[in-house]
N, C-alpha and C. Protein backbone atom coordinates (compact mmCIF):
# COMPACT_ATOMS: atom_id res chain seq x y z
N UNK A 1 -82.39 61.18 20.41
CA UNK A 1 -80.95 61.03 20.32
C UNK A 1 -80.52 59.92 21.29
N UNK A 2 -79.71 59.24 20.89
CA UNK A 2 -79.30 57.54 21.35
C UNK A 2 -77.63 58.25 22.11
N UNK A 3 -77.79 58.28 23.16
CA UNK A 3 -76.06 58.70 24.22
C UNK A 3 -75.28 57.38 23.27
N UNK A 4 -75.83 56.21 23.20
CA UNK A 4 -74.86 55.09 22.76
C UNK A 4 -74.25 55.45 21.37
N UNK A 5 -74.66 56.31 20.49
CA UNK A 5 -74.10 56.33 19.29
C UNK A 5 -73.07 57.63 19.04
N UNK A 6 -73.43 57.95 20.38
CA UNK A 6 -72.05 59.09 20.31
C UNK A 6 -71.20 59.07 21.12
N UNK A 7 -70.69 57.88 21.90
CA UNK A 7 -69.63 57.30 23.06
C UNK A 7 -68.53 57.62 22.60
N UNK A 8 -68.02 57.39 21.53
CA UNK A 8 -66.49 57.94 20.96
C UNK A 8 -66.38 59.21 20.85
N UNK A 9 -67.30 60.50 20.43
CA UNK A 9 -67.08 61.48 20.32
C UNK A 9 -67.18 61.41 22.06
N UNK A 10 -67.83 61.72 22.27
CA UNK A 10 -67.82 62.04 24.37
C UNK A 10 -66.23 61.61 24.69
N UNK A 11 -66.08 60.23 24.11
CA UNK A 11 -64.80 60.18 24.64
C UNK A 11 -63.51 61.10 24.65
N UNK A 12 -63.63 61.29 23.16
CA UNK A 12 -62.76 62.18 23.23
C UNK A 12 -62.69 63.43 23.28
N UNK A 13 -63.66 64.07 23.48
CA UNK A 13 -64.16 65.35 23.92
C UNK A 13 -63.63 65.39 25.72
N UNK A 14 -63.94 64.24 25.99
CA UNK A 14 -63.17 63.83 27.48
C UNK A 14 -62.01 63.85 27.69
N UNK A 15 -61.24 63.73 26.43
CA UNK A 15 -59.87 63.27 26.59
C UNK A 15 -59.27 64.51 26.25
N UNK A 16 -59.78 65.55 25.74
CA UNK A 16 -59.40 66.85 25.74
C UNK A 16 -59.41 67.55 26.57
N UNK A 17 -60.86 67.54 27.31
CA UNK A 17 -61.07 68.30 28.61
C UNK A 17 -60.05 67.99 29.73
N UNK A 18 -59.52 66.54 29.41
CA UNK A 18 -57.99 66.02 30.25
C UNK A 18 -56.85 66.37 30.45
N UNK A 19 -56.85 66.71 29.05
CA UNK A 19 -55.60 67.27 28.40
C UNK A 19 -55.23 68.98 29.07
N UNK A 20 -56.15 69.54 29.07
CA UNK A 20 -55.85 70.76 29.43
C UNK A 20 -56.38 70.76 30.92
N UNK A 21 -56.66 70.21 31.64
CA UNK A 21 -56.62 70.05 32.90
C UNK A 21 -55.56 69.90 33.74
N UNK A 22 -54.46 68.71 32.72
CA UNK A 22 -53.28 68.40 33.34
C UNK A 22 -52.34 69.84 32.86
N UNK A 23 -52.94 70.39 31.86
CA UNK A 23 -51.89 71.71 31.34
C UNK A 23 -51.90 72.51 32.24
N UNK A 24 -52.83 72.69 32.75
CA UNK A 24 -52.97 73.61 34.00
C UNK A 24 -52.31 73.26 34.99
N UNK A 25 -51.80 71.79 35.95
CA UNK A 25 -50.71 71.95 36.67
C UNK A 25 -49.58 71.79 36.21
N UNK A 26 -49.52 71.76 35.06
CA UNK A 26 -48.35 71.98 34.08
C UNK A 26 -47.70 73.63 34.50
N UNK A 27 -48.60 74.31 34.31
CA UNK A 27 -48.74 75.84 34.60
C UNK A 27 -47.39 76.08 35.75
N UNK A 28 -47.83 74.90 36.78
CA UNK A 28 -47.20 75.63 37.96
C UNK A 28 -46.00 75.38 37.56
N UNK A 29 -44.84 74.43 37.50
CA UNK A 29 -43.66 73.97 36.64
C UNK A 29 -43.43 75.24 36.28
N UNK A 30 -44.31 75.93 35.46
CA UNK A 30 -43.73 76.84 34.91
C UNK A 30 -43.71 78.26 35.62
N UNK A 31 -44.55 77.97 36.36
CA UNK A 31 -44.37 79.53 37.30
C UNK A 31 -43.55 79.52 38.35
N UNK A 32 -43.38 78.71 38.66
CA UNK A 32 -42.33 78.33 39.46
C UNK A 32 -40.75 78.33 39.27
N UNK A 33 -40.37 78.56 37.96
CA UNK A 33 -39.66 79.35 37.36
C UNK A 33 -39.19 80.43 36.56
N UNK A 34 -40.23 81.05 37.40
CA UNK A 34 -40.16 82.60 37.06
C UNK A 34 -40.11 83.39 38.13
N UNK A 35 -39.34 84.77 37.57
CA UNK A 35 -39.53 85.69 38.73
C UNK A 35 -40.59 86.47 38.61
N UNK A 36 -41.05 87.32 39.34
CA UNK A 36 -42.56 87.61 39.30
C UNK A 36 -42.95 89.00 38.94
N UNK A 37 -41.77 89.81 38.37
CA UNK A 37 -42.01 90.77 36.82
C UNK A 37 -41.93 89.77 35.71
N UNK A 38 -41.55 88.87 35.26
CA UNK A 38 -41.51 88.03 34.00
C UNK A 38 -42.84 87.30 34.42
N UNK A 39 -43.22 86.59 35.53
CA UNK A 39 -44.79 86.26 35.80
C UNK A 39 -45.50 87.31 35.21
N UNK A 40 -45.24 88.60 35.80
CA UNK A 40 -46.96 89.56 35.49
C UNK A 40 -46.64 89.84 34.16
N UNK A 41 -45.85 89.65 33.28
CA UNK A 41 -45.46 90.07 32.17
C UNK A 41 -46.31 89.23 31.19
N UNK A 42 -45.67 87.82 31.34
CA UNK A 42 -46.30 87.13 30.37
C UNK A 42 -47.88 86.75 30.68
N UNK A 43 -48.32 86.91 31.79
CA UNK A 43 -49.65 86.92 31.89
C UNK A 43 -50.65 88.18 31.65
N UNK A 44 -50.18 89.07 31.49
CA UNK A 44 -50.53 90.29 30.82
C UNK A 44 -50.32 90.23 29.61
N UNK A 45 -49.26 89.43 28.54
CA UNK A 45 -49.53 89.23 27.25
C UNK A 45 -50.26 88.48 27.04
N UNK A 46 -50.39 86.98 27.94
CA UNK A 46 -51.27 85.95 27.66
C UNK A 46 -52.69 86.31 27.55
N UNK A 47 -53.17 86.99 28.49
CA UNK A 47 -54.30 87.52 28.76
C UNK A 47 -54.97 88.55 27.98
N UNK A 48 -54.38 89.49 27.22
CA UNK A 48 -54.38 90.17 26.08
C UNK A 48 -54.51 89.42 24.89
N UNK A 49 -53.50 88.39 24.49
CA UNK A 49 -54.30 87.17 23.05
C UNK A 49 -55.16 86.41 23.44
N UNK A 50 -55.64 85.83 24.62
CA UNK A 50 -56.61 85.62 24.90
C UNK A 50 -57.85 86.41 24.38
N UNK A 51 -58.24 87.33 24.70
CA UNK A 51 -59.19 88.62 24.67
C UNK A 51 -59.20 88.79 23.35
N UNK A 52 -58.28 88.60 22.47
CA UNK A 52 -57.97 89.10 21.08
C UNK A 52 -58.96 87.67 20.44
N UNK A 53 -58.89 86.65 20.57
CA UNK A 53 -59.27 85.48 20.44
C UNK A 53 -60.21 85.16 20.82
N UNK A 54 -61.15 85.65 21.73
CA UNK A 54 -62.23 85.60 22.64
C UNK A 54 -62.85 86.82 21.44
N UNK A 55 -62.73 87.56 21.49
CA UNK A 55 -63.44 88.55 20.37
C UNK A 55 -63.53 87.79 19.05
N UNK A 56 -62.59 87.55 18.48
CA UNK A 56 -62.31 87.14 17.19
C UNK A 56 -63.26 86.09 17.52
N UNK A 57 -63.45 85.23 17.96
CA UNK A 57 -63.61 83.41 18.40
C UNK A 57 -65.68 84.00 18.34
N UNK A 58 -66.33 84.98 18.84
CA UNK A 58 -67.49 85.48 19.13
C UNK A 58 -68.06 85.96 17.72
N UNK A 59 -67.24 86.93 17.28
CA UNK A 59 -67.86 87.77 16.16
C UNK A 59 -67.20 86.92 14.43
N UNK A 60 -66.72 86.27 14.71
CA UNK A 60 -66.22 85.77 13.26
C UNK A 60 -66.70 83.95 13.28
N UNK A 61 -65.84 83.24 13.94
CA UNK A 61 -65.69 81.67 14.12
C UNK A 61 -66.60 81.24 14.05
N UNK A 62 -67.90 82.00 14.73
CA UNK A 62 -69.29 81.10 15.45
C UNK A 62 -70.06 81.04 14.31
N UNK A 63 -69.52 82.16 13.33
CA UNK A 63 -70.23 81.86 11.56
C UNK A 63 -70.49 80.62 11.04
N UNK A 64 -69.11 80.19 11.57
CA UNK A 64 -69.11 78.61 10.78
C UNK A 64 -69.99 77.76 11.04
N UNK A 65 -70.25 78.06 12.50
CA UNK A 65 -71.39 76.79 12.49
C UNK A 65 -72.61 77.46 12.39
N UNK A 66 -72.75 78.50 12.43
CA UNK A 66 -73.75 79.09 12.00
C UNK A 66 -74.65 79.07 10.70
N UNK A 67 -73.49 79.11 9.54
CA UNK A 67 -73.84 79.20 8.62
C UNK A 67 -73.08 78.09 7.34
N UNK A 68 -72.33 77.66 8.56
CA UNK A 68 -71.79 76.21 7.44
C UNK A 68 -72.12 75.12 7.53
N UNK A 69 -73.30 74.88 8.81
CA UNK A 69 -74.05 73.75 8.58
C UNK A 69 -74.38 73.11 7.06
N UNK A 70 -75.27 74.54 6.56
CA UNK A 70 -75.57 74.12 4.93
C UNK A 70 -74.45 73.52 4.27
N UNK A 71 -74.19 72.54 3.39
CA UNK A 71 -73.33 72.26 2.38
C UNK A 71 -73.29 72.95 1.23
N UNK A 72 -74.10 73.83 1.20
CA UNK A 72 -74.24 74.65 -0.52
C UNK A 72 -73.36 76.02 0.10
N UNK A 73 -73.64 76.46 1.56
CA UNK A 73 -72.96 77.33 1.50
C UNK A 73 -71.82 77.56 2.38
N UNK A 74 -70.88 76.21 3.06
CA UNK A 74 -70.04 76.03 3.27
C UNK A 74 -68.87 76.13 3.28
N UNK A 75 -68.38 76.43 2.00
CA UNK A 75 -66.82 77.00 1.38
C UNK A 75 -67.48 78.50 1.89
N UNK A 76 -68.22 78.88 1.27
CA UNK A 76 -67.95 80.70 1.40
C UNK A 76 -68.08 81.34 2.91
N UNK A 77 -68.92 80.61 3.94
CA UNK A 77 -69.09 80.51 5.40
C UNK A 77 -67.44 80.50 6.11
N UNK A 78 -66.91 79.07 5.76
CA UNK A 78 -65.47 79.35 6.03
C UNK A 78 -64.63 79.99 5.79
N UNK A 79 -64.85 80.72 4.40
CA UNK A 79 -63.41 81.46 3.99
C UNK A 79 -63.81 83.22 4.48
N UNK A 80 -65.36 83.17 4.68
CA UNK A 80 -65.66 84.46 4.94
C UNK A 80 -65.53 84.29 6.42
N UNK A 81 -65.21 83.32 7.51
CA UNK A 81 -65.43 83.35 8.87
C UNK A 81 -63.33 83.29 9.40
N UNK A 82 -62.86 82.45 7.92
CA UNK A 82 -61.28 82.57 7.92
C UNK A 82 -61.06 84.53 8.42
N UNK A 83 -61.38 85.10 6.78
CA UNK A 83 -61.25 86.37 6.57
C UNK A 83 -61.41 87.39 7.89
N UNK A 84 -62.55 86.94 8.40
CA UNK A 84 -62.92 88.31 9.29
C UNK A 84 -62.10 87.60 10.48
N UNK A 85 -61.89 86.58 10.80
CA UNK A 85 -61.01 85.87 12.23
C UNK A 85 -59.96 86.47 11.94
N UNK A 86 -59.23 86.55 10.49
CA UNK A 86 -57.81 87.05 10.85
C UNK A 86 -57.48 88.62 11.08
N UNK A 87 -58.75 89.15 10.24
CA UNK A 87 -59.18 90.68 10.34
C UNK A 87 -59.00 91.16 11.63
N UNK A 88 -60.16 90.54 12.30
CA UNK A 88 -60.30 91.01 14.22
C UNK A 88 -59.46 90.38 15.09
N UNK A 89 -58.64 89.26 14.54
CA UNK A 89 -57.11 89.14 15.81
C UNK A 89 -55.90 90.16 15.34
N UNK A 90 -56.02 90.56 14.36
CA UNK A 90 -55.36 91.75 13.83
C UNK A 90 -55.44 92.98 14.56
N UNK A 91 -56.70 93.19 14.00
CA UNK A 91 -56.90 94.56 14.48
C UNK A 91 -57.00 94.58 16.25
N UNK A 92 -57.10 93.95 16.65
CA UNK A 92 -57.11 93.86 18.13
C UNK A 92 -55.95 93.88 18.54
N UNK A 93 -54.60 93.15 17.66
CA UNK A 93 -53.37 93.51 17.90
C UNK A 93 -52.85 94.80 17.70
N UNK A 94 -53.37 95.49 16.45
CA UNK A 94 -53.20 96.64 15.70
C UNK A 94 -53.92 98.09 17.16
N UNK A 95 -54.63 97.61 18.31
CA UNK A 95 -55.61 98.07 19.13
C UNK A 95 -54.80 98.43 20.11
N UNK A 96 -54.41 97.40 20.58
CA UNK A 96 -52.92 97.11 21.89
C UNK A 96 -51.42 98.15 21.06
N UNK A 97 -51.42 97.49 19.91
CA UNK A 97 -49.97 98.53 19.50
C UNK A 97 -50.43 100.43 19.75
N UNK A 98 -51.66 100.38 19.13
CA UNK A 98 -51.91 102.16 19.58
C UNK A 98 -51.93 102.67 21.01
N UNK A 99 -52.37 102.28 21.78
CA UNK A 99 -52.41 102.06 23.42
C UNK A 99 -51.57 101.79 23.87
N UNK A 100 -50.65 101.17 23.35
CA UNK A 100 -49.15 101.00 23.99
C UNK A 100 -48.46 102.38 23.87
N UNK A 101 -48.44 102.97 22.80
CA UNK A 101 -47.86 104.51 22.41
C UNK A 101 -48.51 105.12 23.19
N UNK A 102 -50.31 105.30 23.34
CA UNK A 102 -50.24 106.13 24.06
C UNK A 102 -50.26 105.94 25.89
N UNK A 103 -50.07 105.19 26.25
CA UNK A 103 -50.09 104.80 27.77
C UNK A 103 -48.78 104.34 27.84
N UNK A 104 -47.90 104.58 28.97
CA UNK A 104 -46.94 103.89 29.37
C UNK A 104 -46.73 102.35 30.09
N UNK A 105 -46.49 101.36 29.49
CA UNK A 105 -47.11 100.04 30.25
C UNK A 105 -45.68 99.68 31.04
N UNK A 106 -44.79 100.11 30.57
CA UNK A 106 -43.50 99.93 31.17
C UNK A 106 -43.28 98.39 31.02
N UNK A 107 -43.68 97.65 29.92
CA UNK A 107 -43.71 96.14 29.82
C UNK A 107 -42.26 95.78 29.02
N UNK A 108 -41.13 96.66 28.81
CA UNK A 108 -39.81 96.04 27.79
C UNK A 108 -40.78 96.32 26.88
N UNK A 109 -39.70 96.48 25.49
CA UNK A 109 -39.53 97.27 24.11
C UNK A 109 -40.21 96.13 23.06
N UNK A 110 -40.72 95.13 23.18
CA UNK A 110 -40.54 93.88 23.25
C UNK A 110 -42.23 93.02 22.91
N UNK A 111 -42.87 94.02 23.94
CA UNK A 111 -44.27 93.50 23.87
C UNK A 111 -45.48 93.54 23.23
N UNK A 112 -45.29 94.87 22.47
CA UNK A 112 -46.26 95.01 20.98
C UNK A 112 -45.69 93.86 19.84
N UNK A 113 -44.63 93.31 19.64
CA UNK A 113 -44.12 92.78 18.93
C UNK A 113 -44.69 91.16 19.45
N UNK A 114 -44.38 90.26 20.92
CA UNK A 114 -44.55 89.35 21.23
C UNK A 114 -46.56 89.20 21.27
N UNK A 115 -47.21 90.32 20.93
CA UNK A 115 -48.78 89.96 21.42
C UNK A 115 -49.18 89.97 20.02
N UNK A 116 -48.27 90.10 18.95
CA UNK A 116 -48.75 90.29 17.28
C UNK A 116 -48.08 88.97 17.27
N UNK A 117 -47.09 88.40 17.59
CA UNK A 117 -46.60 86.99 17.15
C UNK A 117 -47.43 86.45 17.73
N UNK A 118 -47.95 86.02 18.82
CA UNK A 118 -48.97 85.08 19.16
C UNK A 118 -50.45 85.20 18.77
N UNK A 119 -50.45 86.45 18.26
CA UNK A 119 -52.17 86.66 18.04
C UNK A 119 -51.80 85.98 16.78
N UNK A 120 -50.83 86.49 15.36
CA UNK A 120 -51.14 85.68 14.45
C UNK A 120 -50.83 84.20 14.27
N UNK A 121 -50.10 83.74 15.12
CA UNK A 121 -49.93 82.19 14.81
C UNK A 121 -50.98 81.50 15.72
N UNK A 122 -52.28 82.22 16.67
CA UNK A 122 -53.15 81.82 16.88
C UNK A 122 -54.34 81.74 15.68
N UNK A 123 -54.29 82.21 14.51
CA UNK A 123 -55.34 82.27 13.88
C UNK A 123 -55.76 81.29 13.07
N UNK A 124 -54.71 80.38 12.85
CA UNK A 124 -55.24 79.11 11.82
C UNK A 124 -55.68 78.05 13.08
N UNK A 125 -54.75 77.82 14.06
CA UNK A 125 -55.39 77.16 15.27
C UNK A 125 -56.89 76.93 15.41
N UNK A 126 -57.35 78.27 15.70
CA UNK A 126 -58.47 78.45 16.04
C UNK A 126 -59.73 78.24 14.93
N UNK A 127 -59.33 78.35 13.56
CA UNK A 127 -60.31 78.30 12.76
C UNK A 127 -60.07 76.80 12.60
N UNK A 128 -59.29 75.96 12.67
CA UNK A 128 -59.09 74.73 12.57
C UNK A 128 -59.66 74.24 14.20
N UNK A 129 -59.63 74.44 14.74
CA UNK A 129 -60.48 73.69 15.59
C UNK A 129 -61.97 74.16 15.83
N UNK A 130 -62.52 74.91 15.33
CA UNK A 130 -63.52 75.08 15.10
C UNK A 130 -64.40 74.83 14.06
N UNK A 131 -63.93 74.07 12.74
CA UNK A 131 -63.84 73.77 11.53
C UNK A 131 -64.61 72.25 12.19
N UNK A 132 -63.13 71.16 13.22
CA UNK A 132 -63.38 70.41 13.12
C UNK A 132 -64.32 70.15 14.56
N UNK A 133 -64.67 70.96 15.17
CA UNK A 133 -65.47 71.13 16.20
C UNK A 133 -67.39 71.07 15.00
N UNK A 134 -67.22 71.96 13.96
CA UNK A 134 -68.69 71.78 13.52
C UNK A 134 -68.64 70.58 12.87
N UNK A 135 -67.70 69.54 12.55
CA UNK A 135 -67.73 68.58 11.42
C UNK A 135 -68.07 67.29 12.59
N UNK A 136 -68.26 67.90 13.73
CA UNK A 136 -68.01 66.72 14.76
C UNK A 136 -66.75 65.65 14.75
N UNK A 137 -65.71 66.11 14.47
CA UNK A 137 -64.40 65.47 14.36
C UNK A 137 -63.37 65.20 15.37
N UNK A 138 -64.40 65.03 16.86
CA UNK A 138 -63.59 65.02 18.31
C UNK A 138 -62.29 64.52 18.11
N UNK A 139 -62.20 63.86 17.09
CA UNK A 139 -60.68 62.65 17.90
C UNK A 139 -60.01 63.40 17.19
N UNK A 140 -59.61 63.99 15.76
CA UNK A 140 -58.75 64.68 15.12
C UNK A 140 -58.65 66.14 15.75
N UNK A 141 -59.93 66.67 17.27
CA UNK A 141 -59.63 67.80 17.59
C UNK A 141 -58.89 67.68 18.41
N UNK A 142 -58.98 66.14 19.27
CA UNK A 142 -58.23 66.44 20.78
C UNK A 142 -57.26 66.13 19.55
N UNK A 143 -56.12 65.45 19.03
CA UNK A 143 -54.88 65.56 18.54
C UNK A 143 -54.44 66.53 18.14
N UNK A 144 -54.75 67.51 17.22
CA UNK A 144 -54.83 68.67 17.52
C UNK A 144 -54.50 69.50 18.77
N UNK A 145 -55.22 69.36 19.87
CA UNK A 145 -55.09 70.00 20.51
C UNK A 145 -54.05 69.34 21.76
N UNK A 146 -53.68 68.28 21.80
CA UNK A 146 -52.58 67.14 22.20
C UNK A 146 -50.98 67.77 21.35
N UNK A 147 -51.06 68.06 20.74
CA UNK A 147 -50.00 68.63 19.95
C UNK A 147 -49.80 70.34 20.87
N UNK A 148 -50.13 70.47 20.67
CA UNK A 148 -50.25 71.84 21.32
C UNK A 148 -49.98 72.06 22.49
N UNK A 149 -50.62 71.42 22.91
CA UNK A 149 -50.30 71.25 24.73
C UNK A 149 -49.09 70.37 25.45
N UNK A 150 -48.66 68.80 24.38
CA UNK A 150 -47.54 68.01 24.83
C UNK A 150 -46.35 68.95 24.22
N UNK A 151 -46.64 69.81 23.16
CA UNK A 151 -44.83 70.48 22.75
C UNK A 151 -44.56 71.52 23.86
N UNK A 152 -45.82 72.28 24.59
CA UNK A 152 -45.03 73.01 25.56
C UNK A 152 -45.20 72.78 27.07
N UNK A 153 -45.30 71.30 27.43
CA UNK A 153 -45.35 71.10 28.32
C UNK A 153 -44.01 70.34 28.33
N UNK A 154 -43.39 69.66 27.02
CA UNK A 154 -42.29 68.79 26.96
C UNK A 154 -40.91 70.08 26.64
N UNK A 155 -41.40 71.24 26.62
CA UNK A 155 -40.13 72.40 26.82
C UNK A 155 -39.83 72.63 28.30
N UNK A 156 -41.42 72.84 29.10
CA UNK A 156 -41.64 73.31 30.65
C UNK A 156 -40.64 72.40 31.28
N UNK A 157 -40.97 71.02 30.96
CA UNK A 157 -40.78 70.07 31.78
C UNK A 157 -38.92 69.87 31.84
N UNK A 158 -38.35 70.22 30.23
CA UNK A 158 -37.10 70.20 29.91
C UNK A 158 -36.28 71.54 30.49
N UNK A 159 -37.15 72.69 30.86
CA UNK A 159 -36.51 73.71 31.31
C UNK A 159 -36.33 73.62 32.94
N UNK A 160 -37.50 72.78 33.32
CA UNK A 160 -37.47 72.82 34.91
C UNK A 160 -36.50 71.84 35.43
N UNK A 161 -36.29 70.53 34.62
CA UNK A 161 -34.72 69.54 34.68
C UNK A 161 -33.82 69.83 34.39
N UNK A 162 -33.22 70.99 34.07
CA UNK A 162 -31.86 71.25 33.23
C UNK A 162 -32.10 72.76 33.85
N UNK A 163 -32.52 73.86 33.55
CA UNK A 163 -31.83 74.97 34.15
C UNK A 163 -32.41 75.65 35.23
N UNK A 164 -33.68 75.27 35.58
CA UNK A 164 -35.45 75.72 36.63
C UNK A 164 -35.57 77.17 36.21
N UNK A 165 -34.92 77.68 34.85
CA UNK A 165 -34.84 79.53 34.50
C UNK A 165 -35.97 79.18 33.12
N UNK A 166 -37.25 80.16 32.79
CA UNK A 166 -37.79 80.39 31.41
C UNK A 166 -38.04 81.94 31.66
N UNK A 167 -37.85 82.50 30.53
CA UNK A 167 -37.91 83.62 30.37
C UNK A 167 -39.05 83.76 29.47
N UNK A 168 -39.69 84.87 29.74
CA UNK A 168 -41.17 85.47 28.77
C UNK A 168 -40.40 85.40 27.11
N UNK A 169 -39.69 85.90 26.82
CA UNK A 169 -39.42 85.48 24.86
C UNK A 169 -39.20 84.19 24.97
N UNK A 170 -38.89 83.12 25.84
CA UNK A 170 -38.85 81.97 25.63
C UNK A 170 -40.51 81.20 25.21
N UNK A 171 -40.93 81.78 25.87
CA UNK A 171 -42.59 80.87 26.28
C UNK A 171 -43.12 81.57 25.58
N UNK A 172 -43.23 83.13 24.97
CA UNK A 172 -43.92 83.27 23.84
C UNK A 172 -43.15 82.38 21.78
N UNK A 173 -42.19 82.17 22.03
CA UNK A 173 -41.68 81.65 20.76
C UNK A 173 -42.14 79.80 21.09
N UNK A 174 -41.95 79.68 22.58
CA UNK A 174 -42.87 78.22 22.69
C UNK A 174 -43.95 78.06 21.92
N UNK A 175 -44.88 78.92 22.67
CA UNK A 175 -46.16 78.76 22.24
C UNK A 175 -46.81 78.57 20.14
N UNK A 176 -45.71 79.96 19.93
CA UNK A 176 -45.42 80.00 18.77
C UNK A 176 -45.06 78.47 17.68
N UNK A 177 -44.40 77.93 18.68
CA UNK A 177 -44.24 76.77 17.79
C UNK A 177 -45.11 75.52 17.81
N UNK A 178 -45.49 75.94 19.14
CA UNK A 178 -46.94 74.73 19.52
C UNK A 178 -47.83 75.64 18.79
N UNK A 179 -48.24 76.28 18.11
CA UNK A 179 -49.15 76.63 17.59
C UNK A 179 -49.12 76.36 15.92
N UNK A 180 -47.72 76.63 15.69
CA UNK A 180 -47.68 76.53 14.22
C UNK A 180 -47.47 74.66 13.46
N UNK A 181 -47.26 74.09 15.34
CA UNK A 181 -47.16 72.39 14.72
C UNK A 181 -48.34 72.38 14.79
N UNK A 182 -49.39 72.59 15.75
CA UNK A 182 -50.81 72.17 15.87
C UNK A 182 -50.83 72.59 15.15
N UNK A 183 -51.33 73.63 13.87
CA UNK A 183 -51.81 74.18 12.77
C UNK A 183 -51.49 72.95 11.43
N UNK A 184 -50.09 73.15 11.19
CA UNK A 184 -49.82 71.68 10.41
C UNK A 184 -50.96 70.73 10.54
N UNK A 185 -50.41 69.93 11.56
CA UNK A 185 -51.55 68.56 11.52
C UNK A 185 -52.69 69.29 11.42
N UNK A 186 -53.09 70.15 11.89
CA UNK A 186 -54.62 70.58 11.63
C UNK A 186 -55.06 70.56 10.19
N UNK A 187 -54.07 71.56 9.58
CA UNK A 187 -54.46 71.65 8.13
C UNK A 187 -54.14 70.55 7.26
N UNK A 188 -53.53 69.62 7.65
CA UNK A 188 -53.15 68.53 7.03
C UNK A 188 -54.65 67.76 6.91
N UNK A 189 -54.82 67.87 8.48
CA UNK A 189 -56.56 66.99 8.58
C UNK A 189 -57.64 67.48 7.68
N UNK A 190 -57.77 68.66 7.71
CA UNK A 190 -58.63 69.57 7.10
C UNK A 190 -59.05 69.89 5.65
N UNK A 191 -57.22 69.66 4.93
CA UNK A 191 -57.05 70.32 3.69
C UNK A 191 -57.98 69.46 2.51
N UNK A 192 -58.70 67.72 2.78
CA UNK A 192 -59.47 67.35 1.70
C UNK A 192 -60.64 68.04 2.02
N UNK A 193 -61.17 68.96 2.78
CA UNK A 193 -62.53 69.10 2.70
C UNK A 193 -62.42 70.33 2.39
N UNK A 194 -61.23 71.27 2.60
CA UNK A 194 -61.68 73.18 2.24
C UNK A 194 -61.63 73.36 0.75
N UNK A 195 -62.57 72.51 0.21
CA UNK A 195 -63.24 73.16 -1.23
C UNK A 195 -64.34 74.03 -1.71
């Protein structure tokens, strides 16, 4: 293997690893306008679709490259690695809603509802960047994933100049929408090859 013939993918595999590096002191902006029950709040939801996604992302996603290397069996790899991804961020949501009834989390009326909106508008995300993660498609992933990260860093940045207040339903309907634009362009990128 020749490092010289894969300089553009590195690159932008670089330029991703950038991207969410700077998201991370992005982070503070945003914690820094919060009070610190709305801190442990949304990091206890965050951290929960995380986990939901981290499962899903292990037992379903890794199919694809597993088994969609082949071109003969490619369509059915994806739509069967689609299927069970949306299955197990589901049911992992469907996991948290039973456990919420029976444990008291004292989290507002609010939070079985906000960890099912983000688990499902995480699910095309994720199969789309993992789609274009096996196709070796670095530059259409970091944009992708540039989308995602500049729409809610360009809310953070607009909330911390104008009022320094975000509230947890704010930053989960954020995310929500950085997820459902990244999905767009994703599937836009995607949609000549899912035959």
């Amino acid at each position: 293997m020749n490092i010289q013939d894969h300089i553009a993918k590195i690159n932008w595999s670089l330029g991703n690893k950038l991207v969410i590096v700077v998201f991370g002191f992005v982070n503070f902006f945003q914690i820094s306008m919060m009070d610190t029950s709305s801190f442990g709040l949304w990091y206890i939801i965050l951290a929960i679709n995380q986990w939901a996604m981290l499962v899903s992302q292990n037992f379903s996603l890794q199919g694809m490259i597993q088994f969609g290397m082949d071109k003969s069996t490619r369509a059915k790899a994806d739509l069967l690695s689609l299927g069970l991804h949306s299955f197990i961020s589901l049911l992992a949501c469907g996991l948290y809603i039973i456990a919420d009834l029976l444990i008291d989390f004292d989290l507002g009326d609010k939070v079985g509802l906000f960890i099912f909106v983000l688990i499902a508008s995480n699910i095309f995300r994720y199969f789309i960047l993992k789609f274009l993660q096996r196709e070796y498609r670095y530059k259409e992933y970091f944009f992708v994933e540039l989308i995602y990260y500049a729409t809610i860093s360009a809310f953070i940045f607009y909330r911390f100049f104008t009022t320094k207040v975000i509230e947890v339903e704010e930053l989960v309907w954020l995310f929500v929408i950085a997820e459902l634009a990244c999905s767009i362009l994703g599937l836009l990128l995607i949609a000549k090859d899912m035959k």
